[in-house]
N, C-alpha and C. Protein backbone atom coordinates (compact mmCIF):
# COMPACT_ATOMS: atom_id res chain seq x y z
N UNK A 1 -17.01 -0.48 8.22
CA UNK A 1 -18.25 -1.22 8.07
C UNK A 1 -19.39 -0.44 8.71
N UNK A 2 -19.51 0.30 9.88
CA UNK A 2 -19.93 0.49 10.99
C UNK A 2 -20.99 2.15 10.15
N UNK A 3 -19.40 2.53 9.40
CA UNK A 3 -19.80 4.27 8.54
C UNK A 3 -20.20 4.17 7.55
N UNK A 4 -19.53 3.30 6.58
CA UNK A 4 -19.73 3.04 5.37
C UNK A 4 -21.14 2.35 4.77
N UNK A 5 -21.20 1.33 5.14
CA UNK A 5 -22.87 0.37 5.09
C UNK A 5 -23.34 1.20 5.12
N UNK A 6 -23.88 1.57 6.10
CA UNK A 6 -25.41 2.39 6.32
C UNK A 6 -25.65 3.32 5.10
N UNK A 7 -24.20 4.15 4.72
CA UNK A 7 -24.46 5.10 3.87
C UNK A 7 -24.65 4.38 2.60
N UNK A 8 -23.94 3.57 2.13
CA UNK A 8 -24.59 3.02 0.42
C UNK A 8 -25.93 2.54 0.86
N UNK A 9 -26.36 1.84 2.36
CA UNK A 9 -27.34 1.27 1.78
C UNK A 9 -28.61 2.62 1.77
N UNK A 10 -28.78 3.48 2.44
CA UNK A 10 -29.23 5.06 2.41
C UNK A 10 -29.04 5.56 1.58
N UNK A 11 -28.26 5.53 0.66
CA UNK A 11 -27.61 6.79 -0.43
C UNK A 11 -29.15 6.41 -1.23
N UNK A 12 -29.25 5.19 -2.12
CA UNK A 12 -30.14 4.76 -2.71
C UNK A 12 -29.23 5.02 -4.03
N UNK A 13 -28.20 4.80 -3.91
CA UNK A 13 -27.07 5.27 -5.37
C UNK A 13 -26.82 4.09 -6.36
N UNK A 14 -27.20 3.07 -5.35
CA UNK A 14 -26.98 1.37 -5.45
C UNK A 14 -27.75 0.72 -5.70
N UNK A 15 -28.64 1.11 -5.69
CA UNK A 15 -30.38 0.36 -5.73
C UNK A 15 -30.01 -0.73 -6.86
N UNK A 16 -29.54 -0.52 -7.74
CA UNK A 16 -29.75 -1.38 -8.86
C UNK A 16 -28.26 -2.39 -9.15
N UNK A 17 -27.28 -2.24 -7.78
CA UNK A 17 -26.52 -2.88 -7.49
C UNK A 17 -25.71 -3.65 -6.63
N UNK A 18 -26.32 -5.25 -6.70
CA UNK A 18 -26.30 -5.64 -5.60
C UNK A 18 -25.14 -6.07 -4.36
N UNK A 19 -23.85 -6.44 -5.40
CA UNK A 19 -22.90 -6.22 -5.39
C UNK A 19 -21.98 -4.81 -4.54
N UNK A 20 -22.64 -3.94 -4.95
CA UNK A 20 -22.35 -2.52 -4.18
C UNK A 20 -23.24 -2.82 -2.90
N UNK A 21 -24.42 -2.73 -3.20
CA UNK A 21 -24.94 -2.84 -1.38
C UNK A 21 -24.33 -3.91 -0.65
N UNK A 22 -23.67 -4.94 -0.67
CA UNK A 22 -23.10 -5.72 0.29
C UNK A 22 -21.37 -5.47 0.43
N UNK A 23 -21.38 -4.76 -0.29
CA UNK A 23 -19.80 -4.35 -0.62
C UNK A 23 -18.76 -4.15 0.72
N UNK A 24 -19.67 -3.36 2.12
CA UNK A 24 -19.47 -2.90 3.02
C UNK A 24 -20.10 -3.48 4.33
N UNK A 25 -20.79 -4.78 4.06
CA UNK A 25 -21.71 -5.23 4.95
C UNK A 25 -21.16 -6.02 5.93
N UNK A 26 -20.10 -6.75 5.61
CA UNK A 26 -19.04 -7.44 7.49
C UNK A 26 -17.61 -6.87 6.67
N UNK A 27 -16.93 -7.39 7.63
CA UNK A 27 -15.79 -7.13 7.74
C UNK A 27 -14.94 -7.09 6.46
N UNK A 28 -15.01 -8.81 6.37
CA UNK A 28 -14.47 -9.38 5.04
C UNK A 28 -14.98 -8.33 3.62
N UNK A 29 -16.31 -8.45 3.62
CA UNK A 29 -16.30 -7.84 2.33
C UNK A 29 -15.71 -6.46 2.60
N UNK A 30 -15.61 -5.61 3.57
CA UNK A 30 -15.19 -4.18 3.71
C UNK A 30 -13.78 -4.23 3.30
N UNK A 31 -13.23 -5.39 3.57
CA UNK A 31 -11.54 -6.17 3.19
C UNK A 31 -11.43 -5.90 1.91
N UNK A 32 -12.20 -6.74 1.27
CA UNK A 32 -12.18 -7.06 -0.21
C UNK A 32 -12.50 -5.88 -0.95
N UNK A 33 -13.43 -4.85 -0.75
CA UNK A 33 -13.73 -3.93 -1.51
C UNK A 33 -12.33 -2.63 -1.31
N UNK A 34 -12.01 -2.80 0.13
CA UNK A 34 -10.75 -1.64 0.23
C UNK A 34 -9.35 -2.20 -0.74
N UNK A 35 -9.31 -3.72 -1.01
CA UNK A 35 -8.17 -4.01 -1.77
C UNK A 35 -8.54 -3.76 -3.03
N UNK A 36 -9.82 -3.73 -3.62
CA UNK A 36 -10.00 -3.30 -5.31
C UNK A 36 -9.84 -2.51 -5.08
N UNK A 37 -10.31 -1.32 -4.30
CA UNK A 37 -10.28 0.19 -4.40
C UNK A 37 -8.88 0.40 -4.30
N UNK A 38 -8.28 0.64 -3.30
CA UNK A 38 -7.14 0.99 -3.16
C UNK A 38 -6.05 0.26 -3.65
N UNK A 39 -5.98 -1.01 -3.66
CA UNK A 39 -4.35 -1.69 -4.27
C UNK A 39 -4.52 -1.74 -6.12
N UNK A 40 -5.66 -2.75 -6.24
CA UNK A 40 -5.93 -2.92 -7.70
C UNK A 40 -6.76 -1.76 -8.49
N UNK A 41 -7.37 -1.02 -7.79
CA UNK A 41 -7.79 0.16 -8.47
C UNK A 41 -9.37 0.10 -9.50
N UNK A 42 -9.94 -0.91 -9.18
CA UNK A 42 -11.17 -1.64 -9.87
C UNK A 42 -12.01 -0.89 -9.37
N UNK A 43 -12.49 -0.55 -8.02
CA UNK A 43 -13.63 0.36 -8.19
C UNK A 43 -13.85 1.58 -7.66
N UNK A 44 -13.05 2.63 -7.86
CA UNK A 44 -12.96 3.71 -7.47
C UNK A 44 -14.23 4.12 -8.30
N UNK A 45 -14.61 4.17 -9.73
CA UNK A 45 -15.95 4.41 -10.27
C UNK A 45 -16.67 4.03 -9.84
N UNK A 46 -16.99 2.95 -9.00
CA UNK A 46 -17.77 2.34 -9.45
C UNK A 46 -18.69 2.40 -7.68
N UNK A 47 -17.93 2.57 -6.80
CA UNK A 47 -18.05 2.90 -5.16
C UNK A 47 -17.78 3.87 -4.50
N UNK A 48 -16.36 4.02 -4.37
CA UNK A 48 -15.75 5.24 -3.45
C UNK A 48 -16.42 6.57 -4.19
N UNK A 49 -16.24 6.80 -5.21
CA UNK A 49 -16.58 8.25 -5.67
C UNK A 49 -18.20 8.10 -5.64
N UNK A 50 -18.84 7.64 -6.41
CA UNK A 50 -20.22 7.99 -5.68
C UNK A 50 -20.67 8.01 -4.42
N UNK A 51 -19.63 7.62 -3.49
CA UNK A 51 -20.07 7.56 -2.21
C UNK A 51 -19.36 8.72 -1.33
N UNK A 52 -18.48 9.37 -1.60
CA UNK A 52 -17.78 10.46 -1.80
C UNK A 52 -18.14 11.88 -1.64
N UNK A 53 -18.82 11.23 -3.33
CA UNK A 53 -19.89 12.50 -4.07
C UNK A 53 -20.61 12.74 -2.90
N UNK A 54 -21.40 12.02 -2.84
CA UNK A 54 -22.98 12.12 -1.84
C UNK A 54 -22.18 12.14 -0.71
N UNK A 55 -21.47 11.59 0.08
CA UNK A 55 -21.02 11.96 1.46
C UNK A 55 -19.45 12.47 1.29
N UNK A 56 -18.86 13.46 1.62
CA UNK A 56 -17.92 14.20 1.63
C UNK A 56 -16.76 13.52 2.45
N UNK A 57 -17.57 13.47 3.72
CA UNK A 57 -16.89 12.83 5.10
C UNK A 57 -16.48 11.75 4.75
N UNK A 58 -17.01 10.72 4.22
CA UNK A 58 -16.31 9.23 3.59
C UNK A 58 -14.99 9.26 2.56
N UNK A 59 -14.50 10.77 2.37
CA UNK A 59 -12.86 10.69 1.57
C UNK A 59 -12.07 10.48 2.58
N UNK A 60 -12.36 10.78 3.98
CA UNK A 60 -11.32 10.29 5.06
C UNK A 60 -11.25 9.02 5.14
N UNK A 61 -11.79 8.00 4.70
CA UNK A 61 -12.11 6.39 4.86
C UNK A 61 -11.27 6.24 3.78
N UNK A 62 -11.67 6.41 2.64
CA UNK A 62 -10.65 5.63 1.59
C UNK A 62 -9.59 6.34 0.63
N UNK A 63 -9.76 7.79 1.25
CA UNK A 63 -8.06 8.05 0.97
C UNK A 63 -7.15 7.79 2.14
N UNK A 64 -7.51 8.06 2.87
CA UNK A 64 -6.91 7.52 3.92
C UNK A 64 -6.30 6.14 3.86
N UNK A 65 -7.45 5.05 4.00
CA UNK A 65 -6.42 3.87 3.42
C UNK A 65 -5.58 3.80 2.23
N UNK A 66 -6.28 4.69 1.13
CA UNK A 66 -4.75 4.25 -0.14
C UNK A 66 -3.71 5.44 0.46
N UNK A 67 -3.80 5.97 0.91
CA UNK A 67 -2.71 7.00 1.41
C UNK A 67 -1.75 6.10 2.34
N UNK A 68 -2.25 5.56 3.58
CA UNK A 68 -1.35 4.02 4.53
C UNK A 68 -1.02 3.10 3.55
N UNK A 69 -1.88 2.55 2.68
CA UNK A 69 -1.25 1.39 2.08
C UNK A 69 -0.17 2.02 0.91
N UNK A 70 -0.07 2.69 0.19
CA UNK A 70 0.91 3.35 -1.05
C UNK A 70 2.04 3.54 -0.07
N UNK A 71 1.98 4.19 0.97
CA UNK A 71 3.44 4.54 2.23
C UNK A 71 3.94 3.61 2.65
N UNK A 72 2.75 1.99 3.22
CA UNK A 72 3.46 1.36 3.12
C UNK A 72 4.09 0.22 2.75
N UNK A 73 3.71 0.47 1.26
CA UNK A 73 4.57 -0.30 0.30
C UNK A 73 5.52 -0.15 -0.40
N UNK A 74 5.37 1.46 -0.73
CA UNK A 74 6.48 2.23 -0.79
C UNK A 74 7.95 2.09 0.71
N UNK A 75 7.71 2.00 1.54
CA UNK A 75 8.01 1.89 2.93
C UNK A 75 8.92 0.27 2.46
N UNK A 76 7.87 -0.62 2.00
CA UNK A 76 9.36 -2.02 2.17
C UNK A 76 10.07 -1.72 0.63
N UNK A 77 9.72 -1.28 -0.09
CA UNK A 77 10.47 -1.29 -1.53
C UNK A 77 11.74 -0.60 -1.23
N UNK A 78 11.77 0.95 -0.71
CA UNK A 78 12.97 1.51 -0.01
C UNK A 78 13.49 0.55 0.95
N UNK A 79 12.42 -0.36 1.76
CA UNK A 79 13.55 -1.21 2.55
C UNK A 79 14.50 -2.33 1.53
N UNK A 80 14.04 -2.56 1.26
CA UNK A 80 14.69 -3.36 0.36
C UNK A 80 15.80 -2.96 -0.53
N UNK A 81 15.62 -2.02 -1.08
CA UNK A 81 16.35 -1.12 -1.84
C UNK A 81 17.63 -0.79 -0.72
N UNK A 82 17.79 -0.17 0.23
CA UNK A 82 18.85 0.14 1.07
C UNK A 82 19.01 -0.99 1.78
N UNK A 83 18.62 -2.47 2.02
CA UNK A 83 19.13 -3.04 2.51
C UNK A 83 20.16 -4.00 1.30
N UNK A 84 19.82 -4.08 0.24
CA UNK A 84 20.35 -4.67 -0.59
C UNK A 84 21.52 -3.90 -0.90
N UNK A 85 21.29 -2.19 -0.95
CA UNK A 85 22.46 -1.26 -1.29
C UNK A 85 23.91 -1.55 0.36
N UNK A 86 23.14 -2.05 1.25
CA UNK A 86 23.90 -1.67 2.21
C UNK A 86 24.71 -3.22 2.33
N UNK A 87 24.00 -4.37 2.28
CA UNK A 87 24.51 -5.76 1.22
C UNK A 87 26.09 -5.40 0.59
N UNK A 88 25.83 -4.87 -0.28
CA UNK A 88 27.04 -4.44 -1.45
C UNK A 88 27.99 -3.75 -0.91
N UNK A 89 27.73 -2.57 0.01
CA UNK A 89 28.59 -1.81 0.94
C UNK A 89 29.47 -2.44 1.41
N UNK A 90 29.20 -3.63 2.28
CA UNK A 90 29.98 -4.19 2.93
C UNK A 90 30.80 -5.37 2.55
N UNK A 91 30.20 -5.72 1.35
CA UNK A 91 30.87 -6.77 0.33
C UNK A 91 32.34 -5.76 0.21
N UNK A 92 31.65 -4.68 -0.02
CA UNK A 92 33.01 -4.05 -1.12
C UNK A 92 34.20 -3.37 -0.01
N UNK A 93 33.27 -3.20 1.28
CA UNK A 93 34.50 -3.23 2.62
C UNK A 93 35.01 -4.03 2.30
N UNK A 94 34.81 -5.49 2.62
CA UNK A 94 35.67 -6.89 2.55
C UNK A 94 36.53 -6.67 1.74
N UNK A 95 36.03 -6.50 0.26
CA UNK A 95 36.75 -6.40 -0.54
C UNK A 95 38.09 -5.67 -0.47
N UNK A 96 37.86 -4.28 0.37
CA UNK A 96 39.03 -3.41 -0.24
C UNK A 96 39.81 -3.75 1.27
N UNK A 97 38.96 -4.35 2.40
CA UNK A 97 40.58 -4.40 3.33
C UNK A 97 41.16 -5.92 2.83
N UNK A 98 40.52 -6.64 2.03
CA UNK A 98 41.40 -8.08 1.40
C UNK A 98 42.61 -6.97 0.49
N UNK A 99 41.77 -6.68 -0.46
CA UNK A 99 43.02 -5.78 -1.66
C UNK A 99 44.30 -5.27 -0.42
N UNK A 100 43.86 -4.05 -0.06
CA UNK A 100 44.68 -3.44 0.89
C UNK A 100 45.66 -4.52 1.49
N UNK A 101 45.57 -5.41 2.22
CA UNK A 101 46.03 -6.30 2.83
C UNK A 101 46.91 -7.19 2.09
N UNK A 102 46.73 -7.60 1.12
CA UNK A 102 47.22 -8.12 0.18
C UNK A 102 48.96 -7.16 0.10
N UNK A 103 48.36 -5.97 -0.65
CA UNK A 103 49.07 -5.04 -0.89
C UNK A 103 50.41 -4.46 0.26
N UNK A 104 49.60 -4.80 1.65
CA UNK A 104 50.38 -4.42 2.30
C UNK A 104 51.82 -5.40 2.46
N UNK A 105 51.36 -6.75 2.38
CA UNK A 105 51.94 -7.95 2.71
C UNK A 105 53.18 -8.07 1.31
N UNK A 106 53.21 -7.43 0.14
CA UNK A 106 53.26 -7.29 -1.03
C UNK A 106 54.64 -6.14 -0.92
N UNK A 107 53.88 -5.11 -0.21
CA UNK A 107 55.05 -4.41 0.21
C UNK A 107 55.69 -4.58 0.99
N UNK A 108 55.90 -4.88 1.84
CA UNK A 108 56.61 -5.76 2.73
C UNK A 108 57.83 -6.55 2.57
N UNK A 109 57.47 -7.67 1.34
CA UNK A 109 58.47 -7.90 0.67
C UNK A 109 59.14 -7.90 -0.10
């Protein structure tokens, strides 16, 4: 909020959008504009890159966040993924010392 504001409202890139000049103005909206940009992907035209363009230093702001947020969502999908794989693992332990066991008791008699 603090980096960003000042520069759209300075750039003069926005003038004719009002929407963009408040885009960055408290918190919340700085919220809302980093989730189109980065999760839903709505205004990378339309903000980040003209703001980009004209300030260089501002690609550390919002690649940066889609760079944390893509890692970590990517981050629970693998969790999920190996915890569900590791789920089944141990099903199929159960499974094979029941078989085994069975088998042993089987031979036996």
């Amino acid at each position: 909020v603090e980096v960003v504001h000042p520069i759209i409202n300075e750039s003069g890139l926005f003038d004719d959008c009002v929407q963009c000049q408040t885009a960055a103005g408290s918190v919340m909206n700085a919220n809302l504009l980093l989730f189109k940009t980065v999760i839903a992907g709505d205004s990378w035209g339309l903000i980040a890159v003209p703001v980009i363009q004209a300030y260089p230093a501002t690609a550390f702001i919002f690649i940066g966040s889609q760079v944390t947020l893509v890692f970590g969502v990517l981050n629970l999908i693998v969790a999920v993924v190996v915890d569900t794989f590791a789920e089944a693992r141990q099903r199929d332990i159960l499974n094979l010392a029941e078989e085994l066991e069975y088998d042993f008791e089987k031979d036996r008699k």
